[in-house]
C-alpha atoms as a PDB file:
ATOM      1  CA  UNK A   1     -24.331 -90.214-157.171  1.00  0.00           C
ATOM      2  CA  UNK A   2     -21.259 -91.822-158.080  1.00  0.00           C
ATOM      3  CA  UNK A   3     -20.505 -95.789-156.548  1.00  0.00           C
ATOM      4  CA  UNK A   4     -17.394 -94.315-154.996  1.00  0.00           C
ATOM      5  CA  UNK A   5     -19.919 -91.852-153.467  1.00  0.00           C
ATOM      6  CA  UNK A   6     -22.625 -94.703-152.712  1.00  0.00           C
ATOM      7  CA  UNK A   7     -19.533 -96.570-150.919  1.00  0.00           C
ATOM      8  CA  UNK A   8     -18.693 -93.904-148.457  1.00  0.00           C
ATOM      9  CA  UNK A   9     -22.095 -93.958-147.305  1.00  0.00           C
ATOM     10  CA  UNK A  10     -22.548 -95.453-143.857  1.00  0.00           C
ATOM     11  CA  UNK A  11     -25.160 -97.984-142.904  1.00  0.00           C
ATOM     12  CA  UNK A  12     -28.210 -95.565-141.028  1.00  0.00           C
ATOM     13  CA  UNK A  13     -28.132 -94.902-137.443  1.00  0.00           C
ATOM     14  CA  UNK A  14     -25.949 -97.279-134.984  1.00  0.00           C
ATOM     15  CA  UNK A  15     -27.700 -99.609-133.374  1.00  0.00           C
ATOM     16  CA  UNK A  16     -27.859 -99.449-129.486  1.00  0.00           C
ATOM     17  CA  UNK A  17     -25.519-102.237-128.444  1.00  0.00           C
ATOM     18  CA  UNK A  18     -22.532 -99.703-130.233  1.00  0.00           C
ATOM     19  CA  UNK A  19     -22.709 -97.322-127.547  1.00  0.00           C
ATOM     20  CA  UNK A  20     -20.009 -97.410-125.052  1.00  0.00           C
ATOM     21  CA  UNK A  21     -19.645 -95.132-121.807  1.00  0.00           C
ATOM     22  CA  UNK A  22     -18.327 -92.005-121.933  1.00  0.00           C
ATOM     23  CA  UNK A  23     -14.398 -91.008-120.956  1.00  0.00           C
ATOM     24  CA  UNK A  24     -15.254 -89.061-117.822  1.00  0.00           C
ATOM     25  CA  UNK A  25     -14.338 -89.559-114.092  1.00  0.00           C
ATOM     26  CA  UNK A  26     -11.802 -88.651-111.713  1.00  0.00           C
ATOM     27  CA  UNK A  27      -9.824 -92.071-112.513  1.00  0.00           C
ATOM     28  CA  UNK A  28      -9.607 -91.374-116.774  1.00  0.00           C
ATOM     29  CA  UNK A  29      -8.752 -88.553-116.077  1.00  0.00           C
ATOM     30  CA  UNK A  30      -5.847 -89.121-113.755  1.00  0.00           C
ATOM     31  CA  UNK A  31      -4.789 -91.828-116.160  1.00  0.00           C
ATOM     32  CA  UNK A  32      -4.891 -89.505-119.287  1.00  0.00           C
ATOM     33  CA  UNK A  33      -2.610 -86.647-117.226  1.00  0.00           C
ATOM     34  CA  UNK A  34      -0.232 -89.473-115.882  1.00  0.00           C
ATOM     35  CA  UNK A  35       0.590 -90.630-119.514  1.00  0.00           C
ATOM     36  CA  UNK A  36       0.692 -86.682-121.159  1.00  0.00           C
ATOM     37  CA  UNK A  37       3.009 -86.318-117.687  1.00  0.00           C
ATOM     38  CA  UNK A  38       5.276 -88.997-119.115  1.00  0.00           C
ATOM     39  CA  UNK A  39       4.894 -88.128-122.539  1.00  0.00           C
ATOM     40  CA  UNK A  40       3.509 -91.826-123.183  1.00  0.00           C
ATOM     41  CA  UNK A  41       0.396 -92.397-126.111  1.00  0.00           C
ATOM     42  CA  UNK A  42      -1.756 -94.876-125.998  1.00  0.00           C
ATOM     43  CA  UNK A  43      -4.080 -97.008-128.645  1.00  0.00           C
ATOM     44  CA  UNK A  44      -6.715 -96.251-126.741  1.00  0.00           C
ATOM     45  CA  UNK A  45      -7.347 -92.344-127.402  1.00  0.00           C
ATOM     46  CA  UNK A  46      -4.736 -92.708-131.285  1.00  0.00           C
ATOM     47  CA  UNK A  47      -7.289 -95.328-132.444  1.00  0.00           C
ATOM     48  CA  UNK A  48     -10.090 -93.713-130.832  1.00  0.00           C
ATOM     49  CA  UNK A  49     -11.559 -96.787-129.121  1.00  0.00           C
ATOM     50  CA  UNK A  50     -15.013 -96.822-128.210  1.00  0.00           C
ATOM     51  CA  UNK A  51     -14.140 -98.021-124.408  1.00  0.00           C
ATOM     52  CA  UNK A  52     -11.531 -95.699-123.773  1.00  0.00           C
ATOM     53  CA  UNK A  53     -13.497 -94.305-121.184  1.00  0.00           C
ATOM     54  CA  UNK A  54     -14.337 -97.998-119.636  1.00  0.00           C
ATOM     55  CA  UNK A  55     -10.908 -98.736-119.729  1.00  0.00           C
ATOM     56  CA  UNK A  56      -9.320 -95.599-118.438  1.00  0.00           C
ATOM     57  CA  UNK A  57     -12.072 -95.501-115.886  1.00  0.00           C
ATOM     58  CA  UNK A  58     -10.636 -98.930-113.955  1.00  0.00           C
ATOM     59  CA  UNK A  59      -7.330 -97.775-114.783  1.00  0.00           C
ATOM     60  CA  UNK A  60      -6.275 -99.829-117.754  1.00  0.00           C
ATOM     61  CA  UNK A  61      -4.938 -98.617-120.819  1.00  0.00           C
ATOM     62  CA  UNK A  62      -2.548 -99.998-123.815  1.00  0.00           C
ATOM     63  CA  UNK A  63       0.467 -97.870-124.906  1.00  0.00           C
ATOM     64  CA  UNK A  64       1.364 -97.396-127.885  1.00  0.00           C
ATOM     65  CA  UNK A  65       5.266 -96.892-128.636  1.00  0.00           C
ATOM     66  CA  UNK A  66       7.698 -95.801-130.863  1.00  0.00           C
ATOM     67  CA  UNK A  67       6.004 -92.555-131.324  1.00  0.00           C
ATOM     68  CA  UNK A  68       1.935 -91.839-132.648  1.00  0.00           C
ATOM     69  CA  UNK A  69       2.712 -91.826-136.445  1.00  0.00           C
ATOM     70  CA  UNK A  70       2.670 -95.043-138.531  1.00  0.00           C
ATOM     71  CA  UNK A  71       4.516 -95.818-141.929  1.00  0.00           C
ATOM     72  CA  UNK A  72       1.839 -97.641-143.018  1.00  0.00           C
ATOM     73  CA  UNK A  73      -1.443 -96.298-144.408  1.00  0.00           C
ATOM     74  CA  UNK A  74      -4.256 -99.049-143.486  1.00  0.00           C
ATOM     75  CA  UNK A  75      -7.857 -97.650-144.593  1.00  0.00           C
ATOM     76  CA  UNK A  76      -9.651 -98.659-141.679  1.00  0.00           C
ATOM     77  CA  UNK A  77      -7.341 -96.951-139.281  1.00  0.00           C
ATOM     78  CA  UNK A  78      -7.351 -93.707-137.361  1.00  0.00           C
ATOM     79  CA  UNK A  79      -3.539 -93.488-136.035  1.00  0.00           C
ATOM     80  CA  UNK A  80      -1.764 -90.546-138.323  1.00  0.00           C
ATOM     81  CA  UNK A  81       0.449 -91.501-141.212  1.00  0.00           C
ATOM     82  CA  UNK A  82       3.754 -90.267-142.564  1.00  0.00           C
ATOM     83  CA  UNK A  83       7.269 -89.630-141.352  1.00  0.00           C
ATOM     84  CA  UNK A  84       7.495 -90.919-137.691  1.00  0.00           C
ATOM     85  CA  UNK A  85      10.285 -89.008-135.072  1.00  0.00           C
ATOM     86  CA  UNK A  86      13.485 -90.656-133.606  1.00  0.00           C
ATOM     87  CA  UNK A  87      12.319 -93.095-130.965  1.00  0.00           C
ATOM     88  CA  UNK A  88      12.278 -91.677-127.520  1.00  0.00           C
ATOM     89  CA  UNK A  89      15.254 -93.908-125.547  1.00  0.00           C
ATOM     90  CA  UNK A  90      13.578 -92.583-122.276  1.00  0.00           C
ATOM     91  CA  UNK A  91      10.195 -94.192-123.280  1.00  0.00           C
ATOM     92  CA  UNK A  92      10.809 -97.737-122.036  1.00  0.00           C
ATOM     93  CA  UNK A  93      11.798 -96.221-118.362  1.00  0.00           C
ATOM     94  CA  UNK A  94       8.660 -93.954-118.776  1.00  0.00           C
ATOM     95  CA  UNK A  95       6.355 -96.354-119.835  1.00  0.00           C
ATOM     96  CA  UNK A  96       7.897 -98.855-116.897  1.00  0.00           C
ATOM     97  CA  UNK A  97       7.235 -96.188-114.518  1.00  0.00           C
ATOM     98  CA  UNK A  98       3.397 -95.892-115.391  1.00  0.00           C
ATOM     99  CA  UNK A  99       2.852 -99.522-114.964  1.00  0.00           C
ATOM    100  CA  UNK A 100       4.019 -99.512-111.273  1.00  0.00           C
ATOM    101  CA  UNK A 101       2.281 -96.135-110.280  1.00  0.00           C
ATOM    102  CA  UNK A 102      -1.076 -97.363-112.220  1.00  0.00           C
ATOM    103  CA  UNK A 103      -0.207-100.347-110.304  1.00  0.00           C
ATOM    104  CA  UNK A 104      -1.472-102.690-113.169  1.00  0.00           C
ATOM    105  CA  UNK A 105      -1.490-106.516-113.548  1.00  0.00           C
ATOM    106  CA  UNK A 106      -1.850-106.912-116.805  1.00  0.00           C
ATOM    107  CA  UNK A 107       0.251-104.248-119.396  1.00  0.00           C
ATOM    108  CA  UNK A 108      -1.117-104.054-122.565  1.00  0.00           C
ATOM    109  CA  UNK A 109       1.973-103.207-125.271  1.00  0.00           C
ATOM    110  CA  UNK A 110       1.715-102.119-128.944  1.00  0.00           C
ATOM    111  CA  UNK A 111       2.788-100.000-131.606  1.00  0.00           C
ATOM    112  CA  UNK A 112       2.781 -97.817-134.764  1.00  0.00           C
ATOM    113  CA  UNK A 113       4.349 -99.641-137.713  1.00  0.00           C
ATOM    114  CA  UNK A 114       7.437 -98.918-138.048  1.00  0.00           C
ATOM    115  CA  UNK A 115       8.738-100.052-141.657  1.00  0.00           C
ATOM    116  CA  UNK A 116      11.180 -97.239-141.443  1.00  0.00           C
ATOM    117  CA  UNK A 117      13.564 -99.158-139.172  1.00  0.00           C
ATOM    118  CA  UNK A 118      15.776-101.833-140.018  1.00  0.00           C
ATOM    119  CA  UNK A 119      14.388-104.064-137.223  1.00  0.00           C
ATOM    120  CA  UNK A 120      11.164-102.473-137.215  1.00  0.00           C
ATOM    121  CA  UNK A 121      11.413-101.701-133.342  1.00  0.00           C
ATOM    122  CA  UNK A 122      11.437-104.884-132.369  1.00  0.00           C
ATOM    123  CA  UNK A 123      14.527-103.964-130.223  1.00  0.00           C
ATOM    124  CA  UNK A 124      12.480-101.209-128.719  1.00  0.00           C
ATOM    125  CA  UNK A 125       9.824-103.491-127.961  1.00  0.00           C
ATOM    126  CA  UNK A 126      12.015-105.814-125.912  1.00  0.00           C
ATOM    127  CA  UNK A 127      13.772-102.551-124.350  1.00  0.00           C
ATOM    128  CA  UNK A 128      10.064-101.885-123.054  1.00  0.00           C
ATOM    129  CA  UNK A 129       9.626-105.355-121.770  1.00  0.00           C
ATOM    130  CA  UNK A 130      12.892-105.560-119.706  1.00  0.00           C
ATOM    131  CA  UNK A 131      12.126-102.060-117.870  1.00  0.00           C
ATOM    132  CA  UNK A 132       8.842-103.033-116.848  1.00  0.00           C
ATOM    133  CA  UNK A 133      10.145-106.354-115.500  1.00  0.00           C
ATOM    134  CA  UNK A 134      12.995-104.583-113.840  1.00  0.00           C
ATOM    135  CA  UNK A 135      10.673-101.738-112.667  1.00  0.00           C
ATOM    136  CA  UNK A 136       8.042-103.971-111.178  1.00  0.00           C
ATOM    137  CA  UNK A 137       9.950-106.723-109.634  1.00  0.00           C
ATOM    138  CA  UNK A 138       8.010-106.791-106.449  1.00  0.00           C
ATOM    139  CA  UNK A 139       4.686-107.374-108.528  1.00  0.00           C
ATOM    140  CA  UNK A 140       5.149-108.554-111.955  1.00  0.00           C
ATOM    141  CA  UNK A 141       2.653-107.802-114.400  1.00  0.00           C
ATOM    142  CA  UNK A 142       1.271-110.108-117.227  1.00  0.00           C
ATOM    143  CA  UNK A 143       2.959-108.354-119.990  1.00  0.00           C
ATOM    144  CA  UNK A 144       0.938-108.399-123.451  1.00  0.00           C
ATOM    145  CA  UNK A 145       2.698-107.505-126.596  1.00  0.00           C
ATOM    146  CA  UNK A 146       0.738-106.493-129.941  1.00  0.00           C
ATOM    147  CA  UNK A 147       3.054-106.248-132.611  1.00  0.00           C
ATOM    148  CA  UNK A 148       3.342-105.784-136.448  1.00  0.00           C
ATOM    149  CA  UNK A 149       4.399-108.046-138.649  1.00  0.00           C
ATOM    150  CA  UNK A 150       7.871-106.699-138.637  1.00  0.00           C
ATOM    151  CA  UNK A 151       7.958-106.960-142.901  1.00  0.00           C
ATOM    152  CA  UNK A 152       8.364-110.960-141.983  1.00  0.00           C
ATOM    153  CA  UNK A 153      11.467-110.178-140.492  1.00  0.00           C
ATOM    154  CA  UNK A 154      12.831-113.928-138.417  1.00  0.00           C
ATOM    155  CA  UNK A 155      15.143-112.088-136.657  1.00  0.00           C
ATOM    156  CA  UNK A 156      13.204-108.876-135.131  1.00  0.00           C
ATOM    157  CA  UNK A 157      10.208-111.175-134.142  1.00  0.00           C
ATOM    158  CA  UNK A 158      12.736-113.788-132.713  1.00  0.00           C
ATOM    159  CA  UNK A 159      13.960-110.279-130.467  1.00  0.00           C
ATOM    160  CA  UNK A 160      10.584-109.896-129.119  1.00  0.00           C
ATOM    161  CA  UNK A 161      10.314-113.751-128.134  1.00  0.00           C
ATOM    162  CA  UNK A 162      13.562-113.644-126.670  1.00  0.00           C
ATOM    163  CA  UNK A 163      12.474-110.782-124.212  1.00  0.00           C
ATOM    164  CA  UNK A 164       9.861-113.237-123.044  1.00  0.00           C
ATOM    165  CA  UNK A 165       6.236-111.618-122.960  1.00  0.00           C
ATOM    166  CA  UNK A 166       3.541-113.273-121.326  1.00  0.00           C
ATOM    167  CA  UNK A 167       1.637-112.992-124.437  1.00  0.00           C
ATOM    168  CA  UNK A 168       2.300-112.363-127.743  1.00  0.00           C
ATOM    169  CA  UNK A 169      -0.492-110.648-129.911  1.00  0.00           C
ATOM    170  CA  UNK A 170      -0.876-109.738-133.752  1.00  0.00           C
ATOM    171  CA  UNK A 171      -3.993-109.291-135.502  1.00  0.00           C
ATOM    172  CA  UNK A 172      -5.206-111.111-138.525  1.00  0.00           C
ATOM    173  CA  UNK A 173      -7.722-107.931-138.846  1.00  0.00           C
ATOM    174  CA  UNK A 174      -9.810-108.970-141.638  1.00  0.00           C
ATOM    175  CA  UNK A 175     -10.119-112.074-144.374  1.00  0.00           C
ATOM    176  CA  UNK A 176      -8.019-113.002-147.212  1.00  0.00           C
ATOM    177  CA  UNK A 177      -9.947-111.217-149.742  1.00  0.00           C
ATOM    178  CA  UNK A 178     -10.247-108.154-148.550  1.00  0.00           C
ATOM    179  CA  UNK A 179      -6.737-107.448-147.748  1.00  0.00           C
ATOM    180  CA  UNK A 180      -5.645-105.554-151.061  1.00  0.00           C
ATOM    181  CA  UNK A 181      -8.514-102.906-149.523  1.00  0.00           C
ATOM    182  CA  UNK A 182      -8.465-102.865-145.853  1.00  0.00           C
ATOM    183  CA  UNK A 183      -4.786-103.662-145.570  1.00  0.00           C
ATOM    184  CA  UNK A 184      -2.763-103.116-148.792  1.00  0.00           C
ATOM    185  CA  UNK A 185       0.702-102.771-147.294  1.00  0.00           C
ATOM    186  CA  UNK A 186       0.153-106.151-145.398  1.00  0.00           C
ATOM    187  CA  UNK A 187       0.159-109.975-146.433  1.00  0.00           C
ATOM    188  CA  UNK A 188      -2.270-112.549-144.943  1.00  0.00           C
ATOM    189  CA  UNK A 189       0.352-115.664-144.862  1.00  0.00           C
ATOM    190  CA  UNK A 190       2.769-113.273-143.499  1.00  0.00           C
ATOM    191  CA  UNK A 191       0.656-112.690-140.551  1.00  0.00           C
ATOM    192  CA  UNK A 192      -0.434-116.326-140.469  1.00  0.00           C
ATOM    193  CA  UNK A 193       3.816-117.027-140.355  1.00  0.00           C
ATOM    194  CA  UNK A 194       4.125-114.114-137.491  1.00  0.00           C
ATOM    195  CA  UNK A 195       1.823-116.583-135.423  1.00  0.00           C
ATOM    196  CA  UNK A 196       3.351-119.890-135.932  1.00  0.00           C
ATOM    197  CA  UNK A 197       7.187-118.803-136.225  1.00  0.00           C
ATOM    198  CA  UNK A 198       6.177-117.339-132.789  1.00  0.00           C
ATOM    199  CA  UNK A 199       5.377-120.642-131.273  1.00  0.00           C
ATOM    200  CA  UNK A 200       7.899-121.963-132.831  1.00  0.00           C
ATOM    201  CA  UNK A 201      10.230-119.905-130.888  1.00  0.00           C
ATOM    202  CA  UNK A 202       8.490-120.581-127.363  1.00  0.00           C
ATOM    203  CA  UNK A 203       5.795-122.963-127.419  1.00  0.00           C
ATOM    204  CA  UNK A 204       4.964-121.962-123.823  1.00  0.00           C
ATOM    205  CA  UNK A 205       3.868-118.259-125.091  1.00  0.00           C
ATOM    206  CA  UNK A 206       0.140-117.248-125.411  1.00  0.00           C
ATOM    207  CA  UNK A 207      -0.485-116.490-129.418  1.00  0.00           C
ATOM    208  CA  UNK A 208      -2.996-114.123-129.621  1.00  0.00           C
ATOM    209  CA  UNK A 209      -4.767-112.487-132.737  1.00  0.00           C
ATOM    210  CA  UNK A 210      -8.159-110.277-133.672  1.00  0.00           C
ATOM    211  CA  UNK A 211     -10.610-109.915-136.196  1.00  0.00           C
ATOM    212  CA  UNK A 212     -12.577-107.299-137.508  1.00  0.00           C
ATOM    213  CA  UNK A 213     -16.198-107.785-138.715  1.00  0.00           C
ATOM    214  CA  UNK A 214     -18.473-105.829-140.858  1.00  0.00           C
ATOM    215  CA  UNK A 215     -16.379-104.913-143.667  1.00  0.00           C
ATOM    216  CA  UNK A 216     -18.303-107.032-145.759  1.00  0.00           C
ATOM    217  CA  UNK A 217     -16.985-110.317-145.351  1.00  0.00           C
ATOM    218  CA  UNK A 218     -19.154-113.579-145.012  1.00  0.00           C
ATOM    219  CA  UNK A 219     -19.351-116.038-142.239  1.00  0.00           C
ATOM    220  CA  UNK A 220     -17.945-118.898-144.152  1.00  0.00           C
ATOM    221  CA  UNK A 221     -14.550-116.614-144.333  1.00  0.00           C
ATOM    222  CA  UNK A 222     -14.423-115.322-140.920  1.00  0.00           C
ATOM    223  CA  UNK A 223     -15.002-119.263-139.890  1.00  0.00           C
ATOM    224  CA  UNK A 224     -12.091-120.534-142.286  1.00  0.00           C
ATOM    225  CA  UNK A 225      -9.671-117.694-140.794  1.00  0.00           C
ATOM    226  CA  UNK A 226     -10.187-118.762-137.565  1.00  0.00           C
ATOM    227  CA  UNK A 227      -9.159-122.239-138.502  1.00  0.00           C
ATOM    228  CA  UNK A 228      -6.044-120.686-140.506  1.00  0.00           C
ATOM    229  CA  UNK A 229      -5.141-119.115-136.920  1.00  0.00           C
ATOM    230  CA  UNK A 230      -5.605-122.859-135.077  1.00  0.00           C
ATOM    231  CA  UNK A 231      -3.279-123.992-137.757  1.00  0.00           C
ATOM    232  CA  UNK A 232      -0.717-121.903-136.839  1.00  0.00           C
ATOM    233  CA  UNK A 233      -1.041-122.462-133.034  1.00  0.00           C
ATOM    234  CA  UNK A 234      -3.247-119.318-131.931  1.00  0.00           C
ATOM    235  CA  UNK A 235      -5.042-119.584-129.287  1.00  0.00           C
ATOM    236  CA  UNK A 236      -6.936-116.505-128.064  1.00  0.00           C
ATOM    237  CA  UNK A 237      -9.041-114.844-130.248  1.00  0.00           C
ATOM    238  CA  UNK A 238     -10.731-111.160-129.913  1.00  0.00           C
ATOM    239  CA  UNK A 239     -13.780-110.480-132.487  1.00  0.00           C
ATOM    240  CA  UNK A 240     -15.029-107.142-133.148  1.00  0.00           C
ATOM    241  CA  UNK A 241     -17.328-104.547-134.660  1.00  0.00           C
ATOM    242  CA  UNK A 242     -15.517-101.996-137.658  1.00  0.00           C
ATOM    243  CA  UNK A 243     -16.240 -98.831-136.763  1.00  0.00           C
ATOM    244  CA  UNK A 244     -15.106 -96.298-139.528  1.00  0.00           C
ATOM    245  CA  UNK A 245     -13.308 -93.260-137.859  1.00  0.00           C
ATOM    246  CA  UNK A 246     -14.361 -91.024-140.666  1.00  0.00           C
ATOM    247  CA  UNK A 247     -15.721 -91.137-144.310  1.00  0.00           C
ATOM    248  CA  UNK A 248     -12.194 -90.614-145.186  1.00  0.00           C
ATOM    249  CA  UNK A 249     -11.902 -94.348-144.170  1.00  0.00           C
ATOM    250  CA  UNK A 250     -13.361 -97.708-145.359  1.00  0.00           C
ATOM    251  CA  UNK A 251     -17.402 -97.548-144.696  1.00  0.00           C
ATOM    252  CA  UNK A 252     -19.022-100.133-142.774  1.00  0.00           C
ATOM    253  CA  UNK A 253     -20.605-102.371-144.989  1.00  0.00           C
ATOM    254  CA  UNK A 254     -22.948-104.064-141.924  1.00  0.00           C
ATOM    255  CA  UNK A 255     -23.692-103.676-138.413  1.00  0.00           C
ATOM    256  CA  UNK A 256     -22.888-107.461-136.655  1.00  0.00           C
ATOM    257  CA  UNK A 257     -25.369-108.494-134.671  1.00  0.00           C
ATOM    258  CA  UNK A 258     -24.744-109.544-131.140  1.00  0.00           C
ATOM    259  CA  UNK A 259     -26.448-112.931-131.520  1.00  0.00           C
ATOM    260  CA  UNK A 260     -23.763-113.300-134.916  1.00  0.00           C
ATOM    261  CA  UNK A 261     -20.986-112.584-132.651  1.00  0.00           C
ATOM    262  CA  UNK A 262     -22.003-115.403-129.928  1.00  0.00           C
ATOM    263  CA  UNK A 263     -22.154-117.351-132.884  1.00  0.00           C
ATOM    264  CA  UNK A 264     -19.032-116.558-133.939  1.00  0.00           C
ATOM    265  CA  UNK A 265     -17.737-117.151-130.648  1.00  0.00           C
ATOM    266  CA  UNK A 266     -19.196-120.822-130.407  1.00  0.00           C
ATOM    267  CA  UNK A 267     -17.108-121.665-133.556  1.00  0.00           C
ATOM    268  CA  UNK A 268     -14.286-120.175-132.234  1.00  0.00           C
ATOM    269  CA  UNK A 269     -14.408-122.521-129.040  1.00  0.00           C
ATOM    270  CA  UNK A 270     -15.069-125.534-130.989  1.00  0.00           C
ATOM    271  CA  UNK A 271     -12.352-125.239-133.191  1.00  0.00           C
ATOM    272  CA  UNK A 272      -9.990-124.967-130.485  1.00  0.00           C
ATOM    273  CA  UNK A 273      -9.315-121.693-129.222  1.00  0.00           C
ATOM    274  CA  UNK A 274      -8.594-121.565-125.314  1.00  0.00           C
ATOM    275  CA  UNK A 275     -10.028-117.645-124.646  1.00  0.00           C
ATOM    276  CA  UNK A 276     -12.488-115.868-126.751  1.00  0.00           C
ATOM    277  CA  UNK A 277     -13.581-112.755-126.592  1.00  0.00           C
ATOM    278  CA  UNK A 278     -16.651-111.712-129.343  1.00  0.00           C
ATOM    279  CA  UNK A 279     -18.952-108.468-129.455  1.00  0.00           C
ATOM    280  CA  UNK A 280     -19.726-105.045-130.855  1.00  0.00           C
ATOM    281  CA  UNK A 281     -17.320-103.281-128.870  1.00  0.00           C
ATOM    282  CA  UNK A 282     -14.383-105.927-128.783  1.00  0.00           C
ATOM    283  CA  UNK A 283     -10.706-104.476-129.629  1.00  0.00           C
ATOM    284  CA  UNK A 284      -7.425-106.398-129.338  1.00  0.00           C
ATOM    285  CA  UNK A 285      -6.678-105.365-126.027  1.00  0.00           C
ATOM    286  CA  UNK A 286     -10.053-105.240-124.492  1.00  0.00           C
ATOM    287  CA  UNK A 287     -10.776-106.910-121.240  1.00  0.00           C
ATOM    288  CA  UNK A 288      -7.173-108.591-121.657  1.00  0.00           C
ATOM    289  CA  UNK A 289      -6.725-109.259-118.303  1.00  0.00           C
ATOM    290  CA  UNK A 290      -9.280-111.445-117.790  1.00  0.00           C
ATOM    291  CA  UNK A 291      -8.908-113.068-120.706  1.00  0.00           C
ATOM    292  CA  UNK A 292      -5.764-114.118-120.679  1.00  0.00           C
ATOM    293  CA  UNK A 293      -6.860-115.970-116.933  1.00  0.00           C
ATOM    294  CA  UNK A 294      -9.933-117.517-118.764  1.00  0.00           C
END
């Protein structure tokens, strides 16, 4: 058996505080058939979430815009690669128009990459944040961006400010080290600039970024991120468990425990950060709602 071979090996058995509730119910379902109705994706079911079924149950759910195929080919990933379509120009009045008949409070916003366009959609995020406003005047939702880095691009992430999200979200994902492997098309200080340039632009705006653990990173790096992140004015922090979608993609190196992520959690509140949200079964837009109002 070859290493390469040894390396796409997962760890035995998950352990049994990885298993989330199935997507079933009258209220999933209704969610999933309002969004195919619309023609609308979301994270949830692209990345294959394990609370997709949680989430959809209570009626909650992150879209995901600019179509369901990225330009960028990060290995621990389950959204489809290669040549993405035109953008839809009816999505941000579609998308609007699921937030008021969900009836949600808190919208949930992200994306493919998009490295193909000159502004990397950052227009066609803030197109997406003005309908929903305009849509949902009578009860306006918390409105929750998570966006690429946009290639470092001042001017597209100054677009997104400008359209004036409630919060403003982009994952660190993993730690310096492993970034040539889990994330070769990205750059750690880039991300780390995304954040501060951010506050920079509205120091009033909720900074937001996640982590994912179990790749085989050590504590000591995890802890020094999170301090890189309170550098550069974060201030919410999600913390979760890498769970390969296939042995196409990067292998879990460990299971976290749950006692490591209240650990993890207690640093993150000493250091500084105002909401954090740590466990197995954490993703970037998880719970959002109430975590944002912690």
């Amino acid at each position: 058996m070859t290493q390469s071979d040894m390396d796409r090996i997962l760890p035995a058995r998950k352990p049994e505080w990885l298993k989330a509730k199935s997507m079933s119910g009258e209220a999933a379902l209704g969610v999933r058939s309002l969004m195919q109705g619309l023609s609308l994706y979301t994270v949830c079911e692209e990345a294959g979430c394990p609370n997709c079924g949680e989430c959809f149950g209570r009626k909650s759910a992150a879209f995901l815009i600019m179509g369901s195929i990225c330009t960028r080919n990060c290995r621990f990933c389950q959204v489809s690669k290669g040549r993405p379509q035109p953008l839809d120009p009816e999505e941000p009045a579609n998308l609007a128009e699921a937030v008021a008949k969900l009836g949600l409070r808190h919208v949930v916003v992200t994306s493919v990459t998009r490295d193909d366009l000159a502004d990397g959609g950052a227009g066609h995020f803030a197109d997406v944040i003005q309908s929903i406003r305009s849509r949902c005047q009578t009860q306006p939702p918390i409105i929750e961006v998570l966006i690429p880095d946009f290639q470092g691009n001042p001017d597209a992430l100054a677009t997104v400010v400008a359209a004036h999200p409630d919060v403003l979200n982009h994952n660190i994902e993993t730690v310096p080290l492993l970034y040539p492997e889990v994330r070769p098309a990205a750059d750690y200080r880039r991300s780390l600039a995304v954040l501060e340039q951010a506050y920079q632009l509205n120091p009033d705006l909720a900074i937001k970024s996640g982590l994912m653990v179990g790749l085989g990173e050590t504590a000591a790096e995890i802890y020094q991120v999170m301090a890189d992140l309170r550098e550069h004015h974060c201030g919410m922090l999600t913390i979760g468990q890498y769970l390969a979608p296939s042995r196409s993609h990067l292998p879990v190196r460990e299971y976290i425990h749950p006692d490591m992520f209240a650990a993890y959690r207690e640093k993150a509140l000493q250091l500084g950060f105002a909401a954090v949200a740590s466990g197995p079964l954490v993703r970037s837009s998880y719970m959002a709602e109430q975590l944002y109002q912690t």
